[in-house]
C-alpha atoms as a PDB file:
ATOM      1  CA  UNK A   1       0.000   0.000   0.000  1.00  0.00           C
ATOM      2  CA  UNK A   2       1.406   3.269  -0.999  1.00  0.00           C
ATOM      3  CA  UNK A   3       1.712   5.465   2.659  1.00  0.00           C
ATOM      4  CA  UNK A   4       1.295   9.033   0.418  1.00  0.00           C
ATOM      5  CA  UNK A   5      -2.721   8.149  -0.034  1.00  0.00           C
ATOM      6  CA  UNK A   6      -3.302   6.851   3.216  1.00  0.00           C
ATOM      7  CA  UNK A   7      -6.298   9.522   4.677  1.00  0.00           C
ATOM      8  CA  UNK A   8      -8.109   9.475   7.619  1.00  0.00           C
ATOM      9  CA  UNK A   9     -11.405  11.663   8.325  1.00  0.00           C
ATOM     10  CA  UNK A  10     -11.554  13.351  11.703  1.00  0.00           C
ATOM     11  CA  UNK A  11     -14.588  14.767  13.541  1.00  0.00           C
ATOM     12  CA  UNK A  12     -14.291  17.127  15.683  1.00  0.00           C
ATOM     13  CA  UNK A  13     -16.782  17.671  18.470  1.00  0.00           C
ATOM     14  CA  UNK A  14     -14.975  20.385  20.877  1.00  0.00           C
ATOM     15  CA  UNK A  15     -14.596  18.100  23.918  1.00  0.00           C
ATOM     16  CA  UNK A  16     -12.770  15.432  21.751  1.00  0.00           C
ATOM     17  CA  UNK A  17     -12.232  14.103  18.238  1.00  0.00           C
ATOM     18  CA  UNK A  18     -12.477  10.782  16.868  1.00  0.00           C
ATOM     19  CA  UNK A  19     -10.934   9.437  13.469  1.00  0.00           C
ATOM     20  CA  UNK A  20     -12.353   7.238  10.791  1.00  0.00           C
ATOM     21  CA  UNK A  21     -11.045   5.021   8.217  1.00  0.00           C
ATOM     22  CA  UNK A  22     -13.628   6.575   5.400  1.00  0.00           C
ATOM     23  CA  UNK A  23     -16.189   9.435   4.963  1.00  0.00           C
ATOM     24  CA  UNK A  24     -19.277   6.715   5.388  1.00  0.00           C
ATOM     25  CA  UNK A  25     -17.784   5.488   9.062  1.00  0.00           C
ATOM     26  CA  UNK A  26     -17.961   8.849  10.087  1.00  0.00           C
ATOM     27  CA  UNK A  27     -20.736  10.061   8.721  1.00  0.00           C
ATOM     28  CA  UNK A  28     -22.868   6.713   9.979  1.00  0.00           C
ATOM     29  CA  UNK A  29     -21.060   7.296  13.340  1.00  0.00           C
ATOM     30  CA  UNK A  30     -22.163  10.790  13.660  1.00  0.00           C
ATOM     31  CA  UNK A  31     -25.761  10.317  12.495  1.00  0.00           C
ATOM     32  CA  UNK A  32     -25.806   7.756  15.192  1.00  0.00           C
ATOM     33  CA  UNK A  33     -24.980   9.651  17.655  1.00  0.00           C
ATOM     34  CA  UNK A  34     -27.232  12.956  17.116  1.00  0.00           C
ATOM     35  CA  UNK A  35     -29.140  12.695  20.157  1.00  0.00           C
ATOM     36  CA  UNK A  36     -26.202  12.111  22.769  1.00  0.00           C
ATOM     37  CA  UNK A  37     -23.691  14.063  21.265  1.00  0.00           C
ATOM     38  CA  UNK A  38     -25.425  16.694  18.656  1.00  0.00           C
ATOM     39  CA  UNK A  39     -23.302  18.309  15.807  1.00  0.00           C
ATOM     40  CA  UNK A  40     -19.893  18.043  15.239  1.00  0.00           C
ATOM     41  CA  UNK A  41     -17.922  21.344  15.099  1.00  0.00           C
ATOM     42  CA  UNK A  42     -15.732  20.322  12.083  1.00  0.00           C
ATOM     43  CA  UNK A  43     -14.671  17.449  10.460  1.00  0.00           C
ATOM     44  CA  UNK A  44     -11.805  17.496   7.822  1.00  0.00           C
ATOM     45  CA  UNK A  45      -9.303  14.759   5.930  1.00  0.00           C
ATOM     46  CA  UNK A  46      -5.820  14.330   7.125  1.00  0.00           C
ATOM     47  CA  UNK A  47      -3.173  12.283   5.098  1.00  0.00           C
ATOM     48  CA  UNK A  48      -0.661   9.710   6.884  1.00  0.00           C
ATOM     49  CA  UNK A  49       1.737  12.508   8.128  1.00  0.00           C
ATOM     50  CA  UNK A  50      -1.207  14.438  10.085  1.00  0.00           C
ATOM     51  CA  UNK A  51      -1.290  17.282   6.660  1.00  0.00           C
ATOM     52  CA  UNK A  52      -5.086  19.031   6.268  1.00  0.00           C
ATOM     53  CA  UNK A  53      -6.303  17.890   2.828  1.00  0.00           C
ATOM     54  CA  UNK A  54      -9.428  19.923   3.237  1.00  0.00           C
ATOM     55  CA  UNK A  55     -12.170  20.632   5.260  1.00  0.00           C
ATOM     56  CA  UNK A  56     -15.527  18.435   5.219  1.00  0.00           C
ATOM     57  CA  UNK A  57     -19.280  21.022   5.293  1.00  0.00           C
ATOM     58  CA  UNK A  58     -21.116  19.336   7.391  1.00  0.00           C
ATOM     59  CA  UNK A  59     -25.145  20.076   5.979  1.00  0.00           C
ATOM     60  CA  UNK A  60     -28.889  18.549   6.983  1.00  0.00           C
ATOM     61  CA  UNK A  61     -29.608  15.334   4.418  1.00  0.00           C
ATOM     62  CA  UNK A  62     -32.897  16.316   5.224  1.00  0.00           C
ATOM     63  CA  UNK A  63     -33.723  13.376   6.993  1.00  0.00           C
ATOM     64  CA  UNK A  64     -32.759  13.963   9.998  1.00  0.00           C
ATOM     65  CA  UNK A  65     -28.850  13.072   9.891  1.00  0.00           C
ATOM     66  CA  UNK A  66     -25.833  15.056   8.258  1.00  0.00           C
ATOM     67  CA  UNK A  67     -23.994  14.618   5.712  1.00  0.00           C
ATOM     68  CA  UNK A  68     -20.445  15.514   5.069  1.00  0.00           C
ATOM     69  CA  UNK A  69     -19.690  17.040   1.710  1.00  0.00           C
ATOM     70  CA  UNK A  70     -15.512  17.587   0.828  1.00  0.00           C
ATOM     71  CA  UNK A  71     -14.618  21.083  -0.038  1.00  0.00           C
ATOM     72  CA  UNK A  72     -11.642  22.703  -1.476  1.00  0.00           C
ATOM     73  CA  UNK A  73      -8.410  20.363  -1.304  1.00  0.00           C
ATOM     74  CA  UNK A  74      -5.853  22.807   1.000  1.00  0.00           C
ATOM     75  CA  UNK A  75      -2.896  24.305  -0.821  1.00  0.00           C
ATOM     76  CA  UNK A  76      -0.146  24.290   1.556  1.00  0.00           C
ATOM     77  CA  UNK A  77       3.385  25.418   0.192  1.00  0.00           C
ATOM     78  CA  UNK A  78       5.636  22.371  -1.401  1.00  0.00           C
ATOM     79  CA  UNK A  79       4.201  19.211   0.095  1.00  0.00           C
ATOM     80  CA  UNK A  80       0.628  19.704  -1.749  1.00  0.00           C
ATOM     81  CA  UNK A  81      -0.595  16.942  -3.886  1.00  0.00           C
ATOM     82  CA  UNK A  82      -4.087  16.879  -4.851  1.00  0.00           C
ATOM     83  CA  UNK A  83      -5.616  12.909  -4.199  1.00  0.00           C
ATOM     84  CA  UNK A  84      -7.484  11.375  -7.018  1.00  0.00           C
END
């Protein structure tokens, strides 16, 4: 497995954070948690070496869960390399 396209998603709820292997593990985590622990205040992706690839919007599926929706990859000096 190549290390440069490992990512992990990461929710942040203010108290804590928690990490996820993929965007559906966090998203099914967070929906199932709405009623004890209400919206997340971020949630972004992270490569292998802890870098920001960009920041997750967190919106109303309008049904009653979120969904997280990928926004603008981060441009950050040298080390940036989109993922496809």
């Amino acid at each position: 497995m190549r290390r440069d396209v490992v990512t992990e998603v990461i929710v942040d709820y203010g108290e804590f954070i928690e990490n996820f292997a993929t965007v559906l593990e966090a998203t099914d985590f967070i929906n199932g948690n709405l009623d004890e622990l209400d919206w997340p205040l971020a949630a972004w992706l992270e490569d292998s070496s802890g870098r920001k690839k960009w920041d997750f919007q967190i919106i109303d599926d309008g049904a009653g869960g979120v969904e997280l929706v990928a926004g603008e990859p981060v441009k950050s000096g040298s080390y940036y390399r989109p993922i496809h």
